[in-house]
Protein backbone atom coordinates (compact mmCIF):
# COMPACT_ATOMS: atom_id res chain seq x y z
CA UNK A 1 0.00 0.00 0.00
CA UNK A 2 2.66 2.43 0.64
CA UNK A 3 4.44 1.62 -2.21
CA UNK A 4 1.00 2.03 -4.53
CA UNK A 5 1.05 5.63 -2.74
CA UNK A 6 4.58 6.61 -3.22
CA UNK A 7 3.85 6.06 -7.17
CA UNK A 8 0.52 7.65 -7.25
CA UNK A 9 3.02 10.98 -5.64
CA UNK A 10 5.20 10.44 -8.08
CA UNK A 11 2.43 10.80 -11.16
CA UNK A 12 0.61 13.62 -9.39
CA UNK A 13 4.21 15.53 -9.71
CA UNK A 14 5.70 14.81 -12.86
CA UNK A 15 2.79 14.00 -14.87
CA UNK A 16 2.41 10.94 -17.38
CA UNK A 17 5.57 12.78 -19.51
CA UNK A 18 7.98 13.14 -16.56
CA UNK A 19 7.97 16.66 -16.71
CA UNK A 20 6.95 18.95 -13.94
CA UNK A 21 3.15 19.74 -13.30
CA UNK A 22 1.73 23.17 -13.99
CA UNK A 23 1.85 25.58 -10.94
CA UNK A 24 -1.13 26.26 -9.05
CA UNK A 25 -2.80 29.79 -10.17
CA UNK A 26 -2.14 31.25 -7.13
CA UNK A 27 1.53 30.74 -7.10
CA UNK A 28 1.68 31.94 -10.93
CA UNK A 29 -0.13 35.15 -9.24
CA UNK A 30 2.21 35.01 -6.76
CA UNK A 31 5.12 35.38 -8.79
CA UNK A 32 4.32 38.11 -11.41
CA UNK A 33 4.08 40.67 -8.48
CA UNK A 34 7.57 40.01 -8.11
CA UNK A 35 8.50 40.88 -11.48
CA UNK A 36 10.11 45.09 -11.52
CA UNK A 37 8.15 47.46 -14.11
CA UNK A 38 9.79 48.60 -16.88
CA UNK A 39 11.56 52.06 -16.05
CA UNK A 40 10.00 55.16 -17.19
CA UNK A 41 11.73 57.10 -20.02
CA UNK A 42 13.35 60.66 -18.39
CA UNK A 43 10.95 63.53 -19.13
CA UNK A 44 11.93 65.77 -22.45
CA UNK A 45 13.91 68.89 -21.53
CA UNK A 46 11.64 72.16 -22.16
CA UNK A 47 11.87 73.05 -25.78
CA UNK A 48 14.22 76.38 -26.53
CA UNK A 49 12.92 79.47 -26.30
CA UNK A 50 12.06 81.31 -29.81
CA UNK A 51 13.95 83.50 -31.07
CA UNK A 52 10.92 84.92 -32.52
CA UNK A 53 9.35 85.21 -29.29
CA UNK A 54 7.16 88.47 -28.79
CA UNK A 55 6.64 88.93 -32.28
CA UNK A 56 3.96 89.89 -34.32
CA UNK A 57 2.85 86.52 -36.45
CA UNK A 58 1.92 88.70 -39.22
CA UNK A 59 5.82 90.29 -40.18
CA UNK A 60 6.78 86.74 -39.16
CA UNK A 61 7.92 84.70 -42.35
CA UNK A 62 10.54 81.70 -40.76
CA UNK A 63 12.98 80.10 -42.77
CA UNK A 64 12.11 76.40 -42.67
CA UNK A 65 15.41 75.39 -43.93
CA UNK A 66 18.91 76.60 -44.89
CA UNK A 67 19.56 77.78 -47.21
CA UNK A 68 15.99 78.91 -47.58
CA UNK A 69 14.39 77.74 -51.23
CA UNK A 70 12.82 81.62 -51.48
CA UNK A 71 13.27 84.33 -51.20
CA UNK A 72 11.87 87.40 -49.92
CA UNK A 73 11.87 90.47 -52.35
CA UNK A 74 10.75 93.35 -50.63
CA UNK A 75 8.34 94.62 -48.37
CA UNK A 76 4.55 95.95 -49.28
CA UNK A 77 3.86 99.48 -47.95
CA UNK A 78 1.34 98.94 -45.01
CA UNK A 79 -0.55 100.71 -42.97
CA UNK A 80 -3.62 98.61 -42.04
CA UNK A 81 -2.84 95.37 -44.40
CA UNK A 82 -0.65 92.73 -43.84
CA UNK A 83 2.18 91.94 -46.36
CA UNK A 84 0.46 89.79 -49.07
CA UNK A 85 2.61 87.06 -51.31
CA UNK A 86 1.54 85.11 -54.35
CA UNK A 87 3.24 81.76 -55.80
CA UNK A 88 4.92 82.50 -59.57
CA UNK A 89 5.70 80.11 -61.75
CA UNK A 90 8.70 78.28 -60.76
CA UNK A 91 11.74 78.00 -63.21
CA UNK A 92 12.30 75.18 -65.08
CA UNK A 93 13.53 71.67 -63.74
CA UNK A 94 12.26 73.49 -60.54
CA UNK A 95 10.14 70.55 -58.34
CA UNK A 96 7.00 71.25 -56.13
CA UNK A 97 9.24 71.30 -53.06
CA UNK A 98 10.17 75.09 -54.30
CA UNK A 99 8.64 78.23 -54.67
CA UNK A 100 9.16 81.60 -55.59
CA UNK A 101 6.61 84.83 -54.02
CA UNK A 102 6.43 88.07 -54.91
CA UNK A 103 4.40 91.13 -53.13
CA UNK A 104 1.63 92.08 -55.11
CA UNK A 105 -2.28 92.88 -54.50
CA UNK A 106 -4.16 95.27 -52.08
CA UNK A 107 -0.73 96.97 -50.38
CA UNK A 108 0.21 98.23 -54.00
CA UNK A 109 -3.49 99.25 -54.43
CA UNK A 110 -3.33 101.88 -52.33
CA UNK A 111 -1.19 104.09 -54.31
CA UNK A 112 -2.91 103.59 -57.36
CA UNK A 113 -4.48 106.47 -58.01
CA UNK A 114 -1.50 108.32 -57.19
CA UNK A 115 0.65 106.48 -59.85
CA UNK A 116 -1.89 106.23 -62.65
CA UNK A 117 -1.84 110.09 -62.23
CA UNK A 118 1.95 110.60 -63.07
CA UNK A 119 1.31 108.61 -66.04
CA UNK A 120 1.72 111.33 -69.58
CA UNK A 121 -1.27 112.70 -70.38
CA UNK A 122 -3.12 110.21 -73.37
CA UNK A 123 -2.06 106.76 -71.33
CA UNK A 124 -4.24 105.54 -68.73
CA UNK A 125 -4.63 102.53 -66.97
CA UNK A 126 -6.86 99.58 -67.87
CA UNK A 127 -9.95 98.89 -65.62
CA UNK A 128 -9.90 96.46 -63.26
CA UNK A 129 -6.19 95.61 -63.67
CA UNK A 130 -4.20 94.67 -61.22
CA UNK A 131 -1.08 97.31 -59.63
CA UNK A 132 2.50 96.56 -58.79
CA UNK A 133 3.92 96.86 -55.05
CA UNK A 134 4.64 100.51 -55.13
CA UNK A 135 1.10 100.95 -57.00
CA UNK A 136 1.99 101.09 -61.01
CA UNK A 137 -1.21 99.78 -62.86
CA UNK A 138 0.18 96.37 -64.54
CA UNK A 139 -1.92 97.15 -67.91
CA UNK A 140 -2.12 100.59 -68.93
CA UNK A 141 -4.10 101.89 -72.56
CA UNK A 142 -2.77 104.38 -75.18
CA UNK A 143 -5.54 106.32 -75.98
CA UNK A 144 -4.06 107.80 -79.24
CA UNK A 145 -4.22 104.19 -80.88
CA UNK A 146 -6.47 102.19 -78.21
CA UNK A 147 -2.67 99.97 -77.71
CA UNK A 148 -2.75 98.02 -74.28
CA UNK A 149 0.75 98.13 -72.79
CA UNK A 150 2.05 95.70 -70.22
CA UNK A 151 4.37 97.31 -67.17
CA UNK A 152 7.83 95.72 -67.02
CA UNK A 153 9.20 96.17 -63.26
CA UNK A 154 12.90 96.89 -63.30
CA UNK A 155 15.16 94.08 -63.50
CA UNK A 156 18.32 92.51 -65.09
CA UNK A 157 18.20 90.77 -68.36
CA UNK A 158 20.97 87.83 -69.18
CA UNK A 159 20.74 89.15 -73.41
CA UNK A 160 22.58 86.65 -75.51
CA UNK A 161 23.46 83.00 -75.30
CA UNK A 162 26.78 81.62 -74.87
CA UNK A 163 25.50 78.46 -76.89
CA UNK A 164 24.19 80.82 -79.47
CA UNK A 165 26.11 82.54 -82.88
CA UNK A 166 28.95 84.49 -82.38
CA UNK A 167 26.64 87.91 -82.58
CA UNK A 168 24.87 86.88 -79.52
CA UNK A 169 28.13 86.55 -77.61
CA UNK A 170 29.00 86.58 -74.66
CA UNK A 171 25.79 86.61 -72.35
CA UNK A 172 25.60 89.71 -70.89
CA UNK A 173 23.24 91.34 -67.84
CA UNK A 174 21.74 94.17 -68.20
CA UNK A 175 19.92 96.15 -65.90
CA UNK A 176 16.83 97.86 -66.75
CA UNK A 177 14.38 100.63 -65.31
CA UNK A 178 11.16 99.95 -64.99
CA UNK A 179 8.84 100.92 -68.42
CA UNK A 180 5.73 99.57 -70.26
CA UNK A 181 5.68 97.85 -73.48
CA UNK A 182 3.32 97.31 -75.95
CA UNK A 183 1.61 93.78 -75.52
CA UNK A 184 0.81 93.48 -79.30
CA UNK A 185 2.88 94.59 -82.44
CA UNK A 186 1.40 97.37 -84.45
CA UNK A 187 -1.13 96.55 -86.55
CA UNK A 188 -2.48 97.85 -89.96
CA UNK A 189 -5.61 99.47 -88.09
CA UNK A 190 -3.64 101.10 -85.86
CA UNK A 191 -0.99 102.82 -88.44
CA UNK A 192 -3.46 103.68 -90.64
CA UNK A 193 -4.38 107.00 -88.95
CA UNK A 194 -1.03 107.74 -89.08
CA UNK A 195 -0.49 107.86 -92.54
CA UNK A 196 -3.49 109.74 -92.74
CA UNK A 197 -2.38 112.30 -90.62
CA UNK A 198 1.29 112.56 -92.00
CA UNK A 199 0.31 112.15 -95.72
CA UNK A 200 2.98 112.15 -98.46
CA UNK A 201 5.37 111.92 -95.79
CA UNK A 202 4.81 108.35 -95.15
CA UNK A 203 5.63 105.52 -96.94
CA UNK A 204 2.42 103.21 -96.42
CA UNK A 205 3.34 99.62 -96.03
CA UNK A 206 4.06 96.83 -98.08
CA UNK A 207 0.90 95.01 -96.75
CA UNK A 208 -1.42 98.10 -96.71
CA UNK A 209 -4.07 96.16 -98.07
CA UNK A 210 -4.22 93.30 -95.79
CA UNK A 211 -6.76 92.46 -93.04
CA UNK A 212 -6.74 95.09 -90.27
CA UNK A 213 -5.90 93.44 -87.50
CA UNK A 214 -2.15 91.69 -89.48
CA UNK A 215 0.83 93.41 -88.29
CA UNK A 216 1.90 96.94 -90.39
CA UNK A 217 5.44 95.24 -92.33
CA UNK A 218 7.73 96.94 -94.39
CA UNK A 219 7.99 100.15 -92.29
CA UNK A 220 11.47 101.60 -92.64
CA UNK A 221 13.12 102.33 -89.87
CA UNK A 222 12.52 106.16 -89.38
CA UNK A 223 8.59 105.58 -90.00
CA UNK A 224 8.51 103.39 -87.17
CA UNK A 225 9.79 105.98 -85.07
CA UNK A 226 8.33 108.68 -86.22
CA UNK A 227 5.03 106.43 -85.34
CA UNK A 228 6.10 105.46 -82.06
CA UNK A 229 6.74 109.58 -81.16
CA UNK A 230 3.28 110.26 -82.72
CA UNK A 231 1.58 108.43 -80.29
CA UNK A 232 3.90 109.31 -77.14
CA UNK A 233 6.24 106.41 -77.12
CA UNK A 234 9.07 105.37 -78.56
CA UNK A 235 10.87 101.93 -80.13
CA UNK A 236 12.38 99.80 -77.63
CA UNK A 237 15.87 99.09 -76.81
CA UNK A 238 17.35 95.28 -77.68
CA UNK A 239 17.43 95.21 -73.99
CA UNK A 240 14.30 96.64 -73.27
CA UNK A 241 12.74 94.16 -75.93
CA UNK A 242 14.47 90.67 -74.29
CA UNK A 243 13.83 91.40 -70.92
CA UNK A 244 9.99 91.72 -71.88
CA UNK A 245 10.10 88.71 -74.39
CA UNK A 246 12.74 86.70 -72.43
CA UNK A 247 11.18 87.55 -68.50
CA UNK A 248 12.29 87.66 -65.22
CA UNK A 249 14.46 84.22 -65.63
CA UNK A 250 15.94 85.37 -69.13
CA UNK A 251 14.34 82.21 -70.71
CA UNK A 252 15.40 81.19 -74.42
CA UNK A 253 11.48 81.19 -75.31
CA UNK A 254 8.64 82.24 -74.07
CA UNK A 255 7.58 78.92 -72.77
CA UNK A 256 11.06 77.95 -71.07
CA UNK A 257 13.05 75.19 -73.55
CA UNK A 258 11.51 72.41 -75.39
CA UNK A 259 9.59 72.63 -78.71
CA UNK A 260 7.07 74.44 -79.56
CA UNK A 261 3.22 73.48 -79.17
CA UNK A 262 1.46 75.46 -81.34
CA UNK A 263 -2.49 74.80 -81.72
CA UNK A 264 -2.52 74.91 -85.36
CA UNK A 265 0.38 75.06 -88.25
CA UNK A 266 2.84 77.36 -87.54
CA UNK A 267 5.99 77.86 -89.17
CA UNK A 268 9.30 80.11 -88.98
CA UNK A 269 8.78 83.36 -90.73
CA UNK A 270 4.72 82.85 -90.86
CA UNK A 271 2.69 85.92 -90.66
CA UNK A 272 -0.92 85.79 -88.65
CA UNK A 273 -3.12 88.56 -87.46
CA UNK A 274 -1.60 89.66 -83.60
CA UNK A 275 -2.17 87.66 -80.62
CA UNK A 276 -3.02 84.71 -83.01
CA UNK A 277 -0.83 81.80 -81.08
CA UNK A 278 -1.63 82.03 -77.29
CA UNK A 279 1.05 79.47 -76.55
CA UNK A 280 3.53 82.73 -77.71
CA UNK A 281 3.22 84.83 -75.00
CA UNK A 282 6.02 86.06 -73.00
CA UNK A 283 5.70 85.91 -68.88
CA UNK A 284 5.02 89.78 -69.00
CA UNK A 285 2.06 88.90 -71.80
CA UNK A 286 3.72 90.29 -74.50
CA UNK A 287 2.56 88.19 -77.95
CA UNK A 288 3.91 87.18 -80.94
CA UNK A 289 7.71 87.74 -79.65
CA UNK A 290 8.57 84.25 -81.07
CA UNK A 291 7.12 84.03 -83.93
CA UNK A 292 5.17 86.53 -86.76
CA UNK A 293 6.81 89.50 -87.51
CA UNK A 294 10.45 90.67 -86.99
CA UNK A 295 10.46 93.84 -84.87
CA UNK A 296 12.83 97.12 -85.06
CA UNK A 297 14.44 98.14 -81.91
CA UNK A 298 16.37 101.51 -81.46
CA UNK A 299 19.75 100.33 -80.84
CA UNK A 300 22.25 100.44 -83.93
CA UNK A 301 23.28 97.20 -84.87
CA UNK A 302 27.20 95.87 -84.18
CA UNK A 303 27.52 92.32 -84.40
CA UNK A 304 30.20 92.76 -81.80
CA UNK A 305 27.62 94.59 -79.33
CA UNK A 306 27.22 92.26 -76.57
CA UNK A 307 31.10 91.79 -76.23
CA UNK A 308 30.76 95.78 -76.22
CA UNK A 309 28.26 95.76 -73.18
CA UNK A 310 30.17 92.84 -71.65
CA UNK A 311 33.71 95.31 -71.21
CA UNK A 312 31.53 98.09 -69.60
CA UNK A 313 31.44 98.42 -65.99
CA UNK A 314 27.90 97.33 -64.42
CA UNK A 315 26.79 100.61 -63.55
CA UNK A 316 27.33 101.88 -67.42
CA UNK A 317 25.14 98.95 -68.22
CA UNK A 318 22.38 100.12 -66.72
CA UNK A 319 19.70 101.02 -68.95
CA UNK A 320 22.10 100.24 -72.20
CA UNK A 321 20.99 101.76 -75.03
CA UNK A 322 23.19 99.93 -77.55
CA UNK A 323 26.75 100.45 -79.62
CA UNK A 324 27.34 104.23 -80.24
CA UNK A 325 27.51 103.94 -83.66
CA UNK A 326 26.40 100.64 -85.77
CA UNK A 327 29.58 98.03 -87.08
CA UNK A 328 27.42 98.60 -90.40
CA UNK A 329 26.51 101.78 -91.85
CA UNK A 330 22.68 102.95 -90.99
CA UNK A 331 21.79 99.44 -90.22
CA UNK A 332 19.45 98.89 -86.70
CA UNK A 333 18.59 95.46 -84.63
CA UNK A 334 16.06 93.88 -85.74
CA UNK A 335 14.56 91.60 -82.81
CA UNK A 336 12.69 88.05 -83.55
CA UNK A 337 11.99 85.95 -86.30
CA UNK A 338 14.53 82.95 -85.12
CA UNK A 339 14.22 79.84 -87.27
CA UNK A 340 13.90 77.69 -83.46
CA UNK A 341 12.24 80.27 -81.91
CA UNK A 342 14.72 81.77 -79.14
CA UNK A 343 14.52 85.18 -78.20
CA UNK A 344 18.03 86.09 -78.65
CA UNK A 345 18.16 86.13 -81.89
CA UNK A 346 19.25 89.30 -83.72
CA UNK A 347 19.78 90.43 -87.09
CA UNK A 348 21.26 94.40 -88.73
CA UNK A 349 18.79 95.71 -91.04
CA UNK A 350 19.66 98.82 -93.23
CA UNK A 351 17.49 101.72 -91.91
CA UNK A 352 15.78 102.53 -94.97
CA UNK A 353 15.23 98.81 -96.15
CA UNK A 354 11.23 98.16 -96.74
CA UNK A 355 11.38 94.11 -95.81
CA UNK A 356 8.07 92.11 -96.06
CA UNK A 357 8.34 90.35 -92.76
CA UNK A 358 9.11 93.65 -90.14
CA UNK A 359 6.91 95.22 -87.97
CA UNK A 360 7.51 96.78 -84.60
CA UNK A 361 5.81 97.53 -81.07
CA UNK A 362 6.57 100.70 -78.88
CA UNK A 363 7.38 101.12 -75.53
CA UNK A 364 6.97 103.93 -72.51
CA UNK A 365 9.72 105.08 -70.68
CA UNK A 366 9.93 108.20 -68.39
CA UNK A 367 11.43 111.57 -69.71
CA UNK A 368 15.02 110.85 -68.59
CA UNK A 369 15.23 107.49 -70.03
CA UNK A 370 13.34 108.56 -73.40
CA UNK A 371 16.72 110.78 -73.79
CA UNK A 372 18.67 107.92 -74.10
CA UNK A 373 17.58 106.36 -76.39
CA UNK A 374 15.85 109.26 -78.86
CA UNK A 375 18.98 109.05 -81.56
């Protein structure tokens, strides 16, 4: 009997496997209390204190990163507003991580009345556009020929291309004064008062019979300045004429690089009514700088210009208006009409020379810079 017991103690311990039996619940219980918790983590030390601390959040703008991927231009003029910014279009291979902002809107409003009043008397400004920073209307109307003009904000213009022919070399900046440009070349409804007016004096052009609305081509040089001065403006500098066709990034067309997309045939050298191709507009709006007609500018033309500019100091560059005299007697730039399109392209024309394919748009300047230029 004792031996049948001493057995039975044996299973009641091991189990039929010979390993140990499971632990009462109460000693499993028993045991877990004496397990330690897990150590709390050390509390965070208090964050820094700002450096922007006490400051307004509205003239707050925090660099996120350095260097910072924009950058600030300028300040609006408030009084009761804060600063305003709008995104621009970035440049190209640019990614969505980027942006660019410029001041624009409401704080500029508030001088506009003030500025459209020092515009010359016969210009005023479009209704409902929009107004620069320091409150220049951003589309302003001739009057005399019902032109709209686009406003150019001062800025620096890479002219040229090192890539490009051996007249557009070496790229060279030039800065520029602010001035307004006309948005649209000249057309045949728009000169035709001026012949009227002038008479025998003018030579009318070689497509005087074409649809109103086409530009006026085969204007010699003098006529399209005489023009320009007849309605209060005069012909743009190369300079003048790149940094509105080119932009704020000096781009080799007006839609950046690539090939053209045009909505409908379109060739080198083809002639349409104005503002026919939206895709050619330039990031100021100015049409047809690409393609249609070639334009005059007022510079004389050297085909060693640029490597003219590029010996000046910067501060004679500013507001260049061209060679002294032209490398070839009487002959002007003639801007546009580049077999691929870029906006560097330039070509010497003979003053006098009545070519089928020239036109030309006018700009505004104020008095000081008009006596540049006025040869």
């Amino acid at each position: 009997m004792r031996a049948l017991t001493a057995i039975l103690g044996v299973f009641i311990l091991f189990g039929c496997g010979g390993k140990p039996a499971p632990a009462p619940m109460n000693v499993v219980a028993n045991e877990a209390k004496r397990v330690s918790p897990a150590p709390k983590p050390p509390p965070l030390p208090p964050p820094p204190p700002s450096p922007l601390a006490g400051a307004n959040p509205n003239d707050v703008f925090d660099e996120a990163e350095s260097p910072p991927n924009f950058t600030v231009v300028g300040r609006a003029p408030t009084i009761d507003s804060k600063d305003l910014f709008e995104p621009t279009e970035p440049a190209l291979g640019v990614t969505s991580s980027h942006f660019e902002v410029a001041l624009t809107g409401a704080a500029g409003s508030r001088n506009a009345a003030n500025q459209s009043s020092r515009l010359p008397p016969g210009f005023r400004a479009i209704d409902g556009t929009s107004f620069s920073s320091d409150g220049w209307p951003l589309r302003i109307m001739c009057e005399k020929d019902s032109s709209e003009m686009a406003f150019i904000p001062a800025g620096t213009v890479r002219m040229g291309s090192d890539d490009g022919p051996p007249e557009v070399q070496p790229e060279v900046s030039i800065e520029l004064s602010p001035y307004y440009i006309d948005i649209a070349e000249v057309t045949l409804a728009q000169f035709r008062p001026f012949t009227t007016a002038i008479g025998l004096k003018i030579v009318k052009p070689l497509n005087e019979n074409d649809a109103p609305q086409r530009p006026a081509l085969g204007v010699v040089w003098n006529d399209a300045r005489d023009y320009a001065r007849w309605v209060g403006k005069e012909l743009p500098t190369e300079a003048e004429w790149e940094l509105a066709a080119r932009g704020p990034n000096s781009w080799h067309t007006p839609w950046g690089k690539g090939p053209a997309i045009w909505d409908r045939g379109r060739i080198p050298g083809q002639i349409d009514e104005v503002m026919s191709f939206l895709h050619d507009r330039s990031r100021f709006g100015l049409f047809d700088v690409a393609g249609n007609a070639r334009e005059w500018c007022a510079d004389h033309y050297s085909p060693k210009a640029h490597a003219e500019a590029a010996a000046l100091p910067s501060a004679k560059r500013h507001d260049w208006p061209g060679p002294k005299t032209p490398g070839r007697i009487n002959q002007r730039v003639v801007k546009g009409g580049s077999p691929d399109w870029t906006l560097w392209h330039r070509t010497g024309l003979e003053m006098r020379e009545r070519t089928p394919d020239v036109g030309f748009r006018c700009v505004l300047r104020s008095k000081n810079e008009n006596s540049k230029t006025q040869k």
